[in-house]
C-alpha atoms as a PDB file:
ATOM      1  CA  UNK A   1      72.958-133.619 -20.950  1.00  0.00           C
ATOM      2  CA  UNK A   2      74.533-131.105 -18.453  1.00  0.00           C
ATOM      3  CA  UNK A   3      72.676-128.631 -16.428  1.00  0.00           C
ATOM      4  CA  UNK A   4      74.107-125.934 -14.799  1.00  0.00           C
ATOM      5  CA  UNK A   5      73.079-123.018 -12.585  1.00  0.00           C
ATOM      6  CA  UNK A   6      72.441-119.538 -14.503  1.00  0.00           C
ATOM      7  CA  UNK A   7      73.846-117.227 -11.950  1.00  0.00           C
ATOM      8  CA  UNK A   8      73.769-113.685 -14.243  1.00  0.00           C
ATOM      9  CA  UNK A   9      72.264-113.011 -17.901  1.00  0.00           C
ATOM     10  CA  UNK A  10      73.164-110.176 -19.876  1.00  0.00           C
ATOM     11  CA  UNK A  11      71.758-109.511 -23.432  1.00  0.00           C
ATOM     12  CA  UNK A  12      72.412-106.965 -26.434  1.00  0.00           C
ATOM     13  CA  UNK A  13      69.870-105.185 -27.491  1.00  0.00           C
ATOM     14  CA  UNK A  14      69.414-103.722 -31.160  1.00  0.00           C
ATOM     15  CA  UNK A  15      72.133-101.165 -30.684  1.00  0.00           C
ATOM     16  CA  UNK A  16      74.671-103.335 -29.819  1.00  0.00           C
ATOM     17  CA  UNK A  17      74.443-102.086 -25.689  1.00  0.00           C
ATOM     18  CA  UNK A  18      74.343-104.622 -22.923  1.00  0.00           C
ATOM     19  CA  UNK A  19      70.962-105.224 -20.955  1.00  0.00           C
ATOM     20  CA  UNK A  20      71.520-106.849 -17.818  1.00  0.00           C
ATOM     21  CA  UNK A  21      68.055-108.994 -16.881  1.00  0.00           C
ATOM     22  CA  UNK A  22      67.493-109.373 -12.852  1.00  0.00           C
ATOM     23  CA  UNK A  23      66.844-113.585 -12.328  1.00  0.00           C
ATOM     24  CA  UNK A  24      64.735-114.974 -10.348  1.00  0.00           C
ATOM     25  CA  UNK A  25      65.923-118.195 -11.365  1.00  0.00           C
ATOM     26  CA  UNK A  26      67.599-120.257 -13.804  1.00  0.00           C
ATOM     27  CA  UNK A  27      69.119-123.022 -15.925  1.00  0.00           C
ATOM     28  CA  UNK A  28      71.615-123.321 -18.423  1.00  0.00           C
ATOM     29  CA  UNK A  29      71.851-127.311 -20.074  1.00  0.00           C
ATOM     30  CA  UNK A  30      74.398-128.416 -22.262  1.00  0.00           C
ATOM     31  CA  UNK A  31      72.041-130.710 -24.716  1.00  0.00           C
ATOM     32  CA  UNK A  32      75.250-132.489 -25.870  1.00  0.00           C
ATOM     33  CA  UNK A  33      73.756-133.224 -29.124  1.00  0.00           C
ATOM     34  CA  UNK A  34      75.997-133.459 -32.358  1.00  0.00           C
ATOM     35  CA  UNK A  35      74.849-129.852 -32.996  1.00  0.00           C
ATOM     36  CA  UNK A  36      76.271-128.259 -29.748  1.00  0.00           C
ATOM     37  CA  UNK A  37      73.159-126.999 -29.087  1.00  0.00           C
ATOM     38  CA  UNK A  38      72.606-125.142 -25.400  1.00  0.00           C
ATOM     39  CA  UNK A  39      69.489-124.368 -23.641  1.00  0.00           C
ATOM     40  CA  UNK A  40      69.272-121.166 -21.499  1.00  0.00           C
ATOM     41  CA  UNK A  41      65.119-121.004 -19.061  1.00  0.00           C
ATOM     42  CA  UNK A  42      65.330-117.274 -17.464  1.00  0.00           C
ATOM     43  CA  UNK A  43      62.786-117.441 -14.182  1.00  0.00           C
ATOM     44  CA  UNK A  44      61.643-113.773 -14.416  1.00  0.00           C
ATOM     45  CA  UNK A  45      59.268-111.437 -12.839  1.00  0.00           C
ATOM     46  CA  UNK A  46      57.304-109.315 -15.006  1.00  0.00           C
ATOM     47  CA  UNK A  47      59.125-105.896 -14.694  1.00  0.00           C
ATOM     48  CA  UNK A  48      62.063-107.944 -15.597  1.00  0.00           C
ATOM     49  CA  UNK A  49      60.519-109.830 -18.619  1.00  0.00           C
ATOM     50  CA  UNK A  50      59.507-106.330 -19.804  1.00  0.00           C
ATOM     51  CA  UNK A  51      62.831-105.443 -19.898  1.00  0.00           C
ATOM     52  CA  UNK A  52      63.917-108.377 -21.967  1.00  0.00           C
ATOM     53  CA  UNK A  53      61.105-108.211 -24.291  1.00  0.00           C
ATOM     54  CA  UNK A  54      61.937-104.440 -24.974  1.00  0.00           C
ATOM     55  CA  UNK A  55      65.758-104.742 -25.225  1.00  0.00           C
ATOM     56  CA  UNK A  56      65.241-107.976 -28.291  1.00  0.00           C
ATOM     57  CA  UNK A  57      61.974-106.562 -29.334  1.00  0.00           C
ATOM     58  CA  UNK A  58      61.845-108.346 -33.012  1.00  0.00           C
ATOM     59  CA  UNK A  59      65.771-109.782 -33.285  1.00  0.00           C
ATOM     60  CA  UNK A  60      65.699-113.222 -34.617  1.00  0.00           C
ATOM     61  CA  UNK A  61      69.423-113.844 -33.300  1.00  0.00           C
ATOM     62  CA  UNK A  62      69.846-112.877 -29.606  1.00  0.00           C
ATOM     63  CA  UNK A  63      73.452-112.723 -28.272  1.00  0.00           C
ATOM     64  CA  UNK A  64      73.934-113.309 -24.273  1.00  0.00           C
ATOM     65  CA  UNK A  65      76.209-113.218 -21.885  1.00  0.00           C
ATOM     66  CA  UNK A  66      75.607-115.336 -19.372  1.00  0.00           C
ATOM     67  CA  UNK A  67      78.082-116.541 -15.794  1.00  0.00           C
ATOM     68  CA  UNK A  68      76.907-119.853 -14.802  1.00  0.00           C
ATOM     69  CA  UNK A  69      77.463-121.502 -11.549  1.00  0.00           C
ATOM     70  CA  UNK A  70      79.438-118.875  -9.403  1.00  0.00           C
ATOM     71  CA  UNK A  71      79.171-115.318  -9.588  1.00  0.00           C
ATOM     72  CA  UNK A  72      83.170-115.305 -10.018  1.00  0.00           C
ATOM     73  CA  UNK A  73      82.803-117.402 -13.362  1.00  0.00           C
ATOM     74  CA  UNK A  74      83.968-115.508 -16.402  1.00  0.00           C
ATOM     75  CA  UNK A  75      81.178-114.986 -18.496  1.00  0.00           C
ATOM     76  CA  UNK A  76      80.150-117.471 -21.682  1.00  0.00           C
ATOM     77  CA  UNK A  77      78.599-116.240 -24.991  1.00  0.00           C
ATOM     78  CA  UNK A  78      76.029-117.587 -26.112  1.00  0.00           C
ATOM     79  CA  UNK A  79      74.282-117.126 -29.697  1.00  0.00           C
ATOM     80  CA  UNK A  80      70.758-117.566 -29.524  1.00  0.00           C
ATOM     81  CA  UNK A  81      67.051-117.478 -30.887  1.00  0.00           C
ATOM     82  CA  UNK A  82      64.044-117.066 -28.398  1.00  0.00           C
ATOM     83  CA  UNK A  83      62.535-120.584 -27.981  1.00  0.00           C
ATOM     84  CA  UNK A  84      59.460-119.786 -26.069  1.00  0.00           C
ATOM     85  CA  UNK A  85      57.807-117.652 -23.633  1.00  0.00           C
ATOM     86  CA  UNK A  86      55.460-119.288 -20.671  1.00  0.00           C
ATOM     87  CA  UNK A  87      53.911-117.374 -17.928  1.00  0.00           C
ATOM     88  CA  UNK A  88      54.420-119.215 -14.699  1.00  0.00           C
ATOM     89  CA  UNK A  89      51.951-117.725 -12.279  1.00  0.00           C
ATOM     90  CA  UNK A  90      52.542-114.241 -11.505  1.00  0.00           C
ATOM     91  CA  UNK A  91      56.820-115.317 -13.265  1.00  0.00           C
ATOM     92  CA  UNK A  92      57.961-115.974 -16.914  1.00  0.00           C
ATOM     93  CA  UNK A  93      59.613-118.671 -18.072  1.00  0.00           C
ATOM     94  CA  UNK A  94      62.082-117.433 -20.871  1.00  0.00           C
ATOM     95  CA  UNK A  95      63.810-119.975 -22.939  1.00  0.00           C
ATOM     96  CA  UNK A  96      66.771-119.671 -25.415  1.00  0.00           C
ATOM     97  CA  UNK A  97      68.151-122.182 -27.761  1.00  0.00           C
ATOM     98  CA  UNK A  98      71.616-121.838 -29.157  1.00  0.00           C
ATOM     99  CA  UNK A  99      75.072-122.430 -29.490  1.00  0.00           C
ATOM    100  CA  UNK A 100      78.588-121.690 -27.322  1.00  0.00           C
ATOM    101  CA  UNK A 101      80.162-118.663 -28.767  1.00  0.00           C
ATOM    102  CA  UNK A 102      84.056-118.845 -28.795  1.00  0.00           C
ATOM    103  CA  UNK A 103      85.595-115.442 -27.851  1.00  0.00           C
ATOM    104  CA  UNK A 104      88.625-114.480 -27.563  1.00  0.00           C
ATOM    105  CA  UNK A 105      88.167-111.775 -25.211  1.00  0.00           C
ATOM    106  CA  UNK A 106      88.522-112.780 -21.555  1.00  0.00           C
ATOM    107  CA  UNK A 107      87.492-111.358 -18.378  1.00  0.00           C
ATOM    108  CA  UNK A 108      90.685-109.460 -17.979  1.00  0.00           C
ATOM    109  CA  UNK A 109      90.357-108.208 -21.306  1.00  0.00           C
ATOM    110  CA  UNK A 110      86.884-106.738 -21.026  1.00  0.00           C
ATOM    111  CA  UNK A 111      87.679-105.309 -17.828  1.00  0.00           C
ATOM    112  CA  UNK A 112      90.863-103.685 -18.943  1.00  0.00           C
ATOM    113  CA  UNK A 113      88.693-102.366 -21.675  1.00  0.00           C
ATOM    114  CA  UNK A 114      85.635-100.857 -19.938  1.00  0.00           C
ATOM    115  CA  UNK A 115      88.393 -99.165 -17.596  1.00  0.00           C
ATOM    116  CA  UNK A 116      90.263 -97.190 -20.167  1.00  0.00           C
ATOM    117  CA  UNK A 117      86.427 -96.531 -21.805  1.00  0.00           C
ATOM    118  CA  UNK A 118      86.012 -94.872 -18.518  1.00  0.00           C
ATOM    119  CA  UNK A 119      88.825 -92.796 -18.548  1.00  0.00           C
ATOM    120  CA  UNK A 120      91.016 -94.696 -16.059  1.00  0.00           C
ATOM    121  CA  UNK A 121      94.615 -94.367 -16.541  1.00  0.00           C
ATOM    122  CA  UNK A 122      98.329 -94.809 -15.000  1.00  0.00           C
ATOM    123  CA  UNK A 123      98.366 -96.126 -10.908  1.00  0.00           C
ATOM    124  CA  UNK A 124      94.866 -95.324 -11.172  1.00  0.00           C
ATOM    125  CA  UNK A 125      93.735 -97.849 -13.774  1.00  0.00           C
ATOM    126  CA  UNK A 126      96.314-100.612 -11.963  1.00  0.00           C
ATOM    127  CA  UNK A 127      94.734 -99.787  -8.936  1.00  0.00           C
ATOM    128  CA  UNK A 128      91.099-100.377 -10.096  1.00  0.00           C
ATOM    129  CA  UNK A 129      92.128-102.969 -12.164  1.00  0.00           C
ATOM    130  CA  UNK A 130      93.365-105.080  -9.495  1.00  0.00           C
ATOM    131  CA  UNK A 131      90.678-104.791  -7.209  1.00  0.00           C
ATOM    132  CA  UNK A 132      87.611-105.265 -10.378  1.00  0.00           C
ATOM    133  CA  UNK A 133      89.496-108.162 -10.804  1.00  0.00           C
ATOM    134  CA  UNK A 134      89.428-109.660  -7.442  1.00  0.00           C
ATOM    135  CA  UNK A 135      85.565-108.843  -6.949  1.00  0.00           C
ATOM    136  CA  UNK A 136      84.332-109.726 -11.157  1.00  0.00           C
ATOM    137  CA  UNK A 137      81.780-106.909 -11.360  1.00  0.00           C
ATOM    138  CA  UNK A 138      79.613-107.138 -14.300  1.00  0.00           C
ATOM    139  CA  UNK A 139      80.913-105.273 -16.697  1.00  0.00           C
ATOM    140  CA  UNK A 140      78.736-103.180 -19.316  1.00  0.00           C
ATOM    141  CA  UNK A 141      79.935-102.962 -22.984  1.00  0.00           C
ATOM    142  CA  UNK A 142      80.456-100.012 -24.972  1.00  0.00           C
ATOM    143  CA  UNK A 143      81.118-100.166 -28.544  1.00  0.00           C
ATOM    144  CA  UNK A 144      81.254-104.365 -28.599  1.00  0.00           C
ATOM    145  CA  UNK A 145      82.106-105.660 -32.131  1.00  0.00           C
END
């Protein structure tokens, strides 16, 4: 097994839209187990958890997007199902179980994309472009497939 940092976690609710979810802490392992299988534990405070448990209300399947490590990682999808749920004190420990997605979207991709959504065009959108990619904002998005 691997374990890794989780630096950012992003989920999608019902209607497709992002949620980014504040950490307090957490882990991402790499079971390395025939089945791929990953593990992602969320460290959350309540106001946080709240926001989760809105956003996947009754999904079975819970896509995230999560940057592990460094905040300058691309992000890695992850399909998941919500493990379990343990209240740590006055925290929640939030557990995920599932499996690498393989995208074929990159960083620069997204970004390009959530910068035309936005109505950047010409020098402007270069402009932008090339400093968003410099700094990796998070980047919310509309209309994912």
């Amino acid at each position: 097994m691997k374990t890794f940092k989780l630096v950012s976690l992003q989920l999608f609710n019902d209607k497709q839209e992002a949620v980014d979810v504040e950490l307090t802490d957490g882990l991402i392992i790499n079971k390395e187990d025939d089945d791929n299988t990953w593990l992602v534990e969320a460290l959350l405070q309540e106001k946080d958890y709240k926001i989760l448990e809105n956003a996947i209300s009754d999904k079975q399947d819970v896509e995230l997007r999560v940057v592990i490590t460094k905040k300058e990682n691309d992000p890695a999808a992850f399909q998941t199902a919500l493990h379990s749920v343990k209240n740590v004190e006055d925290l929640y420990s939030v557990l995920f179980e599932g499996h690498l997605k393989r995208t074929k979207q990159d960083y620069a991709e997204l970004l390009l994309q959530d910068l035309i959504h936005k109505g950047k065009s010409g020098s402007d959108l270069v402009t932008e472009f090339k400093e968003k990619i410099r700094t990796r904002p998070r980047i919310s998005v509309q209309g994912k497939k």
